[in-house]
C-alpha atoms as a PDB file:
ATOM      1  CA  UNK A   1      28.346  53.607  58.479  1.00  0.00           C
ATOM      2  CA  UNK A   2      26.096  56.871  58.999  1.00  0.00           C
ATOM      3  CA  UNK A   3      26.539  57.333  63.133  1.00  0.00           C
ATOM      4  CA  UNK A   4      24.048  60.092  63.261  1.00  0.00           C
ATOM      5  CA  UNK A   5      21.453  59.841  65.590  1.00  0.00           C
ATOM      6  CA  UNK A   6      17.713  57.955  65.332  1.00  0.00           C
ATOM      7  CA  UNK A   7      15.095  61.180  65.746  1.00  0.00           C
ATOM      8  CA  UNK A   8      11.732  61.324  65.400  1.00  0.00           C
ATOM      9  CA  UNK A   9      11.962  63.201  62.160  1.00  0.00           C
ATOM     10  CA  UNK A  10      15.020  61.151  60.151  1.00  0.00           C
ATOM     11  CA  UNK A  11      13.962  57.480  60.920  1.00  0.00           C
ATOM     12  CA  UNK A  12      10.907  55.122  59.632  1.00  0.00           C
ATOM     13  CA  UNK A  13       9.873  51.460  60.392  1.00  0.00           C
ATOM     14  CA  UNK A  14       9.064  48.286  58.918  1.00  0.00           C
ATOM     15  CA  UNK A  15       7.586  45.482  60.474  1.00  0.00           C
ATOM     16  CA  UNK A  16       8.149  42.249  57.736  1.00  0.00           C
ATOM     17  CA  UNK A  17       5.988  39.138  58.504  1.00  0.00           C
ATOM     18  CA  UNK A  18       5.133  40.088  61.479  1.00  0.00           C
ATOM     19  CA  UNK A  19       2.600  36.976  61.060  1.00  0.00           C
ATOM     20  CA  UNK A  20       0.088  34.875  63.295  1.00  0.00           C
ATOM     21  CA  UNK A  21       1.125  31.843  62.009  1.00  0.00           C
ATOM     22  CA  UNK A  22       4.935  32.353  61.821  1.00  0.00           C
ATOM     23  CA  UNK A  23       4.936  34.043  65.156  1.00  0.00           C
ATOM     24  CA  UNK A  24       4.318  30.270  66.448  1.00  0.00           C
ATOM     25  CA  UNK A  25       7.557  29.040  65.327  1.00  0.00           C
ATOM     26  CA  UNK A  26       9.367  31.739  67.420  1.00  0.00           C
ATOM     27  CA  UNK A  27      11.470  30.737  69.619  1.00  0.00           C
ATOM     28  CA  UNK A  28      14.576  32.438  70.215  1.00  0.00           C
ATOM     29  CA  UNK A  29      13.012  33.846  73.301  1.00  0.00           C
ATOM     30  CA  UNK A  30       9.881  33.051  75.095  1.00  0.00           C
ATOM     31  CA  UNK A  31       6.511  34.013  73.424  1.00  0.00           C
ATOM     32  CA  UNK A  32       5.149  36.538  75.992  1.00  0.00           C
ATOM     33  CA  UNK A  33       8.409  38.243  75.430  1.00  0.00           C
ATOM     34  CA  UNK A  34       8.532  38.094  71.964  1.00  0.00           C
ATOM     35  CA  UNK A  35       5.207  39.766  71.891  1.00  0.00           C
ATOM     36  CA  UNK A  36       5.369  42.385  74.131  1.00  0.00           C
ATOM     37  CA  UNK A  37       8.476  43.536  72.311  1.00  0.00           C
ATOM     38  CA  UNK A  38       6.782  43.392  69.364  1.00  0.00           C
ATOM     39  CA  UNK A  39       4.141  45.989  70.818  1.00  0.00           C
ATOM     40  CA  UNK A  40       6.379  48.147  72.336  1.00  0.00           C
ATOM     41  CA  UNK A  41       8.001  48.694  68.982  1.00  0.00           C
ATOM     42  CA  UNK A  42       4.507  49.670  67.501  1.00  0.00           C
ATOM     43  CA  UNK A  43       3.938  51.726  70.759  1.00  0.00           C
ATOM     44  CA  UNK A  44       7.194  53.588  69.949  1.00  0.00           C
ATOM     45  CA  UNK A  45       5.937  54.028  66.112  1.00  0.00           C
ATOM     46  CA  UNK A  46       2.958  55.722  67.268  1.00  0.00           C
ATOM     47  CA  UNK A  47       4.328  57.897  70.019  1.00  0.00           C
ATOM     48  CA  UNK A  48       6.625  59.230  68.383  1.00  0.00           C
ATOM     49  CA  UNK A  49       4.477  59.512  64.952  1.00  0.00           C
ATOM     50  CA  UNK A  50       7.376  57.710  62.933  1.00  0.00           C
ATOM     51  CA  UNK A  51       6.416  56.503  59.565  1.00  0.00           C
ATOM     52  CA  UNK A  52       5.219  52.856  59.198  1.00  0.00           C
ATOM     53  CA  UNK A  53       4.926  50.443  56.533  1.00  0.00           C
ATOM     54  CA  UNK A  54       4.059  47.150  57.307  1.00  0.00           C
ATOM     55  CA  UNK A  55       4.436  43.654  54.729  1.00  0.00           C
ATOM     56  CA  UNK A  56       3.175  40.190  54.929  1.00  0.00           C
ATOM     57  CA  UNK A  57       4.537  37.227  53.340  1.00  0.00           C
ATOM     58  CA  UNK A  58       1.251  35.462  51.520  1.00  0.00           C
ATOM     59  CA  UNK A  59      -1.250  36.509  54.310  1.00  0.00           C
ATOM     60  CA  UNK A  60      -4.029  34.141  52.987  1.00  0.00           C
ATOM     61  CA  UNK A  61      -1.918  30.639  53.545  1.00  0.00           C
ATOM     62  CA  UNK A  62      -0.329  29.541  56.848  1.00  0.00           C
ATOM     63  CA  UNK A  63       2.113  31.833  57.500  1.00  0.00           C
ATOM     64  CA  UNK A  64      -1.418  34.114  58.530  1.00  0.00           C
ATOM     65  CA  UNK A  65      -1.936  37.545  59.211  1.00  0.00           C
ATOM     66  CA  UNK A  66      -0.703  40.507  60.196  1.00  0.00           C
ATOM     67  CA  UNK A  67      -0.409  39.941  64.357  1.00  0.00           C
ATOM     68  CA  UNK A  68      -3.322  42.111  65.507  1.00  0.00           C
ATOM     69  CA  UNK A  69      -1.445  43.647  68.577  1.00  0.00           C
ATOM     70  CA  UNK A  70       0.283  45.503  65.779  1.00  0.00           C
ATOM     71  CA  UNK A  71      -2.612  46.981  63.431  1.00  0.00           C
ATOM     72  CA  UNK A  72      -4.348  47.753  66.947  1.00  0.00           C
ATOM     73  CA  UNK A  73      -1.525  50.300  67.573  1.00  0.00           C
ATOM     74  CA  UNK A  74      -0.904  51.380  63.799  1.00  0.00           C
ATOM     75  CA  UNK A  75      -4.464  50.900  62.295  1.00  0.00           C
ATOM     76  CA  UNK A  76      -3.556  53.686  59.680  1.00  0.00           C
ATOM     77  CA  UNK A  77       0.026  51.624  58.573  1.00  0.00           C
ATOM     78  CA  UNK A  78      -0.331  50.755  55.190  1.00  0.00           C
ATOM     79  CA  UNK A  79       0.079  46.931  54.947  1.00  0.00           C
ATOM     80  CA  UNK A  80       1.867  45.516  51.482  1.00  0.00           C
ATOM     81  CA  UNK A  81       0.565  41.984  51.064  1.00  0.00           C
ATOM     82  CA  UNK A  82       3.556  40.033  48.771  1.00  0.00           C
ATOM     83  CA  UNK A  83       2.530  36.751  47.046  1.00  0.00           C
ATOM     84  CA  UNK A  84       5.255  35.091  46.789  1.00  0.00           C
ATOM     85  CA  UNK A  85       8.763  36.883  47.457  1.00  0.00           C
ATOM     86  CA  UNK A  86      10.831  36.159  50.214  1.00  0.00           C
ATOM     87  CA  UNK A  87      12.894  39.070  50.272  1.00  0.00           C
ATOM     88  CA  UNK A  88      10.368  42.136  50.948  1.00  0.00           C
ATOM     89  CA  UNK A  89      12.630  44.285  48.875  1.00  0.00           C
ATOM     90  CA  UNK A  90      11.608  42.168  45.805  1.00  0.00           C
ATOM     91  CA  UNK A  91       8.342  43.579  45.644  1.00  0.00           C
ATOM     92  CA  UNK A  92       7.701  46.780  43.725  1.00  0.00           C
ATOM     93  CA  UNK A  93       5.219  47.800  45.680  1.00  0.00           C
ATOM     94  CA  UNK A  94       6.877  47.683  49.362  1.00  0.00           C
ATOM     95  CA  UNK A  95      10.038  49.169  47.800  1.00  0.00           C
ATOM     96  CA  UNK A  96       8.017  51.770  46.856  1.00  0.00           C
ATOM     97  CA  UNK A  97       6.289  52.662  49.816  1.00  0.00           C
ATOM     98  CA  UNK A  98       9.192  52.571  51.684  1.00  0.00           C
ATOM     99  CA  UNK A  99      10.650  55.559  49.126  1.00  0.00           C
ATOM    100  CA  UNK A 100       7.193  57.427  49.787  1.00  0.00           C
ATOM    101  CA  UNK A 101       8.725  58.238  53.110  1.00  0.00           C
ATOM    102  CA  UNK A 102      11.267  60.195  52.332  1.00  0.00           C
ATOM    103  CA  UNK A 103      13.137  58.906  54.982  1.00  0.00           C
ATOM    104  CA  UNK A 104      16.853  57.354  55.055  1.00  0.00           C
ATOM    105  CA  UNK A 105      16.695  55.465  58.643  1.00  0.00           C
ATOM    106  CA  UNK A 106      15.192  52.485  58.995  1.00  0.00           C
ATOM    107  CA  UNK A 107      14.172  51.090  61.952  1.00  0.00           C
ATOM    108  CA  UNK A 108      13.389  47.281  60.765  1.00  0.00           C
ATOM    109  CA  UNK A 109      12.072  44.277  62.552  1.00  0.00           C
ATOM    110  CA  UNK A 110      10.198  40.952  61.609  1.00  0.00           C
ATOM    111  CA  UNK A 111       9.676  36.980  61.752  1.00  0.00           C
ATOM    112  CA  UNK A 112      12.095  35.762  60.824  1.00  0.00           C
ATOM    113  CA  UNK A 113      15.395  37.648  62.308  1.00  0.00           C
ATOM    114  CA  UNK A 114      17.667  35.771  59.266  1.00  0.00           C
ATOM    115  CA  UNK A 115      15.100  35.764  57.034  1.00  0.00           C
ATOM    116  CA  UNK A 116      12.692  38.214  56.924  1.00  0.00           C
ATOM    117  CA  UNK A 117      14.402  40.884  58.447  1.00  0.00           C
ATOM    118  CA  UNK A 118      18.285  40.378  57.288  1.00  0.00           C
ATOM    119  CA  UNK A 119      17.327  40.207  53.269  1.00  0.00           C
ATOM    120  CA  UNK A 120      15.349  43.666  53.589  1.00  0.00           C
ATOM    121  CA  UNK A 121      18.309  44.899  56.090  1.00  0.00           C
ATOM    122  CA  UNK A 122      20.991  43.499  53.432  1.00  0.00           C
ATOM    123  CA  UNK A 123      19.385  45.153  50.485  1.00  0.00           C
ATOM    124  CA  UNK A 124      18.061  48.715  51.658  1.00  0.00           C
ATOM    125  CA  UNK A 125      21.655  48.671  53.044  1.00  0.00           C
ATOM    126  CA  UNK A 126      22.787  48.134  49.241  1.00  0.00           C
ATOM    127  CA  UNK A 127      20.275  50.543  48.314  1.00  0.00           C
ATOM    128  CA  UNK A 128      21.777  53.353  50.285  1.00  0.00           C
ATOM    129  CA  UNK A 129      19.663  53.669  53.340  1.00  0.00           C
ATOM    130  CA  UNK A 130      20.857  53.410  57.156  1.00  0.00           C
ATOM    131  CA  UNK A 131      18.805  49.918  58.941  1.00  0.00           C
ATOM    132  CA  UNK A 132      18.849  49.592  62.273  1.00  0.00           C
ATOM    133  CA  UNK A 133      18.004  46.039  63.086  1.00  0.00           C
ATOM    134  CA  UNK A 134      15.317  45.848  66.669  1.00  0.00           C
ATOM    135  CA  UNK A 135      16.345  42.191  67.280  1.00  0.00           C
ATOM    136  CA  UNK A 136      14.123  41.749  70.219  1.00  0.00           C
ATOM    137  CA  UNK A 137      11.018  43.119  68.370  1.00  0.00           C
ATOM    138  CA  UNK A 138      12.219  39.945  66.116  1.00  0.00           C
ATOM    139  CA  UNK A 139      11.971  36.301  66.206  1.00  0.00           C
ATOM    140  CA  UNK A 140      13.517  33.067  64.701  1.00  0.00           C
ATOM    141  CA  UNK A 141      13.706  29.565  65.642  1.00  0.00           C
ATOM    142  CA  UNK A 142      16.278  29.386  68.107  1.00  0.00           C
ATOM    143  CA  UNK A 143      19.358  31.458  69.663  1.00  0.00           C
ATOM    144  CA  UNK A 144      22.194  30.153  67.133  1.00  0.00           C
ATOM    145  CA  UNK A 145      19.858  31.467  64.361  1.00  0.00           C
ATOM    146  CA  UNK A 146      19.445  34.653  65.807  1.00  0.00           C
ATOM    147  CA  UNK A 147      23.260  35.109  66.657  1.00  0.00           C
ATOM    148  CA  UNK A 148      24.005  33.987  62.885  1.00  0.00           C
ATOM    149  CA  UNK A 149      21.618  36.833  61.455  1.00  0.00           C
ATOM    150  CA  UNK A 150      23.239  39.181  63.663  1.00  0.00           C
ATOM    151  CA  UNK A 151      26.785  38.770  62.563  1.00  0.00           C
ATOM    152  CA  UNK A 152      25.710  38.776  59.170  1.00  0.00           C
ATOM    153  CA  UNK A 153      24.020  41.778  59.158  1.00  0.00           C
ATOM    154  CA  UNK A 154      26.940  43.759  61.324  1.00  0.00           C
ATOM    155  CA  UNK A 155      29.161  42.210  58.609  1.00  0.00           C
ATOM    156  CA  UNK A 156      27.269  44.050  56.011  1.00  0.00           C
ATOM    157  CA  UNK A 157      26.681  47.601  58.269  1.00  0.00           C
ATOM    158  CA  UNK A 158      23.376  46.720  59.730  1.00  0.00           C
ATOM    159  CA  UNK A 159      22.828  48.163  63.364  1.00  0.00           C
ATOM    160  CA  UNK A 160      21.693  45.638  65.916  1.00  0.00           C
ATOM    161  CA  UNK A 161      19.160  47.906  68.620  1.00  0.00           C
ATOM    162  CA  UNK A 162      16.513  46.421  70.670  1.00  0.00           C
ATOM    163  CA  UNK A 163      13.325  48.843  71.408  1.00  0.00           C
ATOM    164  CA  UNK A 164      14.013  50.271  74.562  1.00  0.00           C
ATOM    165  CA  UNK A 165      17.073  51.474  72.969  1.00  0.00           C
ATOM    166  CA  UNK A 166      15.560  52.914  70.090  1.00  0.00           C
ATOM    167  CA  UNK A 167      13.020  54.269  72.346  1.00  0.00           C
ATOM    168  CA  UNK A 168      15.619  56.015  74.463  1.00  0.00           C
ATOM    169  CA  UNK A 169      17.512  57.381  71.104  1.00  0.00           C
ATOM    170  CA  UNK A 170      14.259  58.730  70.012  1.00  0.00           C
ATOM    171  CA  UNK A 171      13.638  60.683  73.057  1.00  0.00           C
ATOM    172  CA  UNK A 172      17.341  61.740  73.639  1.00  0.00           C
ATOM    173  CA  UNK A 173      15.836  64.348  76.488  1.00  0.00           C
ATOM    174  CA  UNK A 174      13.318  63.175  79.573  1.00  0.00           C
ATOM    175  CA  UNK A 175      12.032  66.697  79.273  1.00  0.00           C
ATOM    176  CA  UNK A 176      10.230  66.270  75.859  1.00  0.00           C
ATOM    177  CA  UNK A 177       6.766  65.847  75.654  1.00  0.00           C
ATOM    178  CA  UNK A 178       6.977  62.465  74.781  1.00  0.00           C
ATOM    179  CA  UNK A 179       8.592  61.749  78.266  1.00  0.00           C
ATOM    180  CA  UNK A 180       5.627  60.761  80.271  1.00  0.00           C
ATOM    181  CA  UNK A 181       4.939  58.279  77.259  1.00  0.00           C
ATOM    182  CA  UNK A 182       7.806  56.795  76.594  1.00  0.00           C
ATOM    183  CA  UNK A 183       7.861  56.249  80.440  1.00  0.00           C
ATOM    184  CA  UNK A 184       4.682  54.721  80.173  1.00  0.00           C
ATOM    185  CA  UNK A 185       5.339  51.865  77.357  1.00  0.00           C
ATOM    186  CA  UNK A 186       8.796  51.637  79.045  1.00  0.00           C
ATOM    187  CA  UNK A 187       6.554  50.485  82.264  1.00  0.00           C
ATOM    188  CA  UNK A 188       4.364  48.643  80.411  1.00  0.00           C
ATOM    189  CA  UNK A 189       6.823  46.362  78.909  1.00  0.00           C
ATOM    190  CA  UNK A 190       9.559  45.911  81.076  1.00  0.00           C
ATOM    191  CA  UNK A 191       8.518  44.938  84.400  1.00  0.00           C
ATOM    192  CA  UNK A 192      11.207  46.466  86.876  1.00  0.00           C
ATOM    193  CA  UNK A 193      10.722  49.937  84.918  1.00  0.00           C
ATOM    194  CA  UNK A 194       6.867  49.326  85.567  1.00  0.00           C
ATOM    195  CA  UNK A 195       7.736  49.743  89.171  1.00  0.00           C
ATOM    196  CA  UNK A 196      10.145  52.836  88.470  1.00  0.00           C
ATOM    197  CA  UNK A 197       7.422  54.549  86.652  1.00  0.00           C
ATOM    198  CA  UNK A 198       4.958  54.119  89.549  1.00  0.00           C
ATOM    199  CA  UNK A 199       7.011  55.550  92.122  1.00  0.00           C
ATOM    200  CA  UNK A 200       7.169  58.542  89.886  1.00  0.00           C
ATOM    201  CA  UNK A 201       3.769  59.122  89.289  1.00  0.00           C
ATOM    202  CA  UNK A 202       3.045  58.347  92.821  1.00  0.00           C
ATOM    203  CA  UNK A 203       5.545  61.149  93.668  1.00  0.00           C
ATOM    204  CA  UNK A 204       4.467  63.437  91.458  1.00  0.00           C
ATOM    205  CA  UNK A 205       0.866  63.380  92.284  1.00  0.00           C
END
């Protein structure tokens, strides 16, 4: 396993099936929570101007589109629309936008966690890059799903993260201009930090 650390310049993301309709089945944790991870993730993407691509799984049937809360934030994220493969990494096209990066890290979430996001974590694994897995910015049906994904991808070097800590790796320093903003989604999405980050501004004013 590569232990060197997340920055704003090594890493990339990839939201897979991040979809309307399959976001309905989630339910590993509670829908407003599921969600507002899910934005904070893209928040993070766009503060800290990381390299996006984003896939669906056939867009134009139930599983729906892209979850607009996440094209809001990235509305310049180039969106791969498969037809029919399961495993994002078995469509030319996503495989090669993900090489268009440049980029070795990748910082990967999606519906579903043992799905969606464990074939792509399995394979770019295979293919030589470093995955770090945002399991909160993912969803599946219920807990013992999730837990199953999990072990499977640790078993295979995946790195389990959720977004605050992937936030917090990306920053590494409060002083750095992108303080005051990770600060901000931090408050944003996590209610007791929302509090925190009041009583600073209040102060600081």
């Amino acid at each position: 396993m590569n232990n060197d650390r997340l920055t704003p310049d090594n890493a990339a993301v990839l939201f897979i099936d991040h979809q309307t309709g399959l976001a309905n089945g989630v339910a590993d944790q509670s829908q407003p929570e599921f969600t507002t991870n899910v934005v904070a993730l893209a928040k993070l993407a766009k503060l800290f101007d990381l390299p996006t691509v984003i896939t669906t799984s056939a867009a134009d049937g139930p599983n729906g589109p892209v979850m607009p809360q996440i094209t809001q934030q990235l509305p310049n994220a180039p969106v791969v629309h498969r037809p029919g493969e399961i495993n994002a990494w078995d469509n030319a096209d996503f495989v090669a936008a993900v090489a268009e990066i440049g980029r070795k890290k990748l910082i990967i979430a999606g519906i579903s966690t043992e799905v969606c996001v464990a074939f792509v974590a399995l394979s770019a694994i295979k293919a030589g890059y470093d995955v770090y897995a945002v399991i909160d910015s993912s969803g599946t049906w219920n807990k013992l799903v999730q837990e199953v994904s999990i072990a499977r991808m640790v078993q295979a070097g995946v790195t389990p993260m959720t977004w605050v800590a992937v936030g917090a790796e990306l920053q590494a320093d409060w002083r750095k201009e992108t303080g005051e903003g990770l600060g901000q989604i931090m408050g944003e999405h996590l209610n007791f930090y929302g509090n925190l980050f009041g009583s600073y501004l209040a102060a600081k004013a």
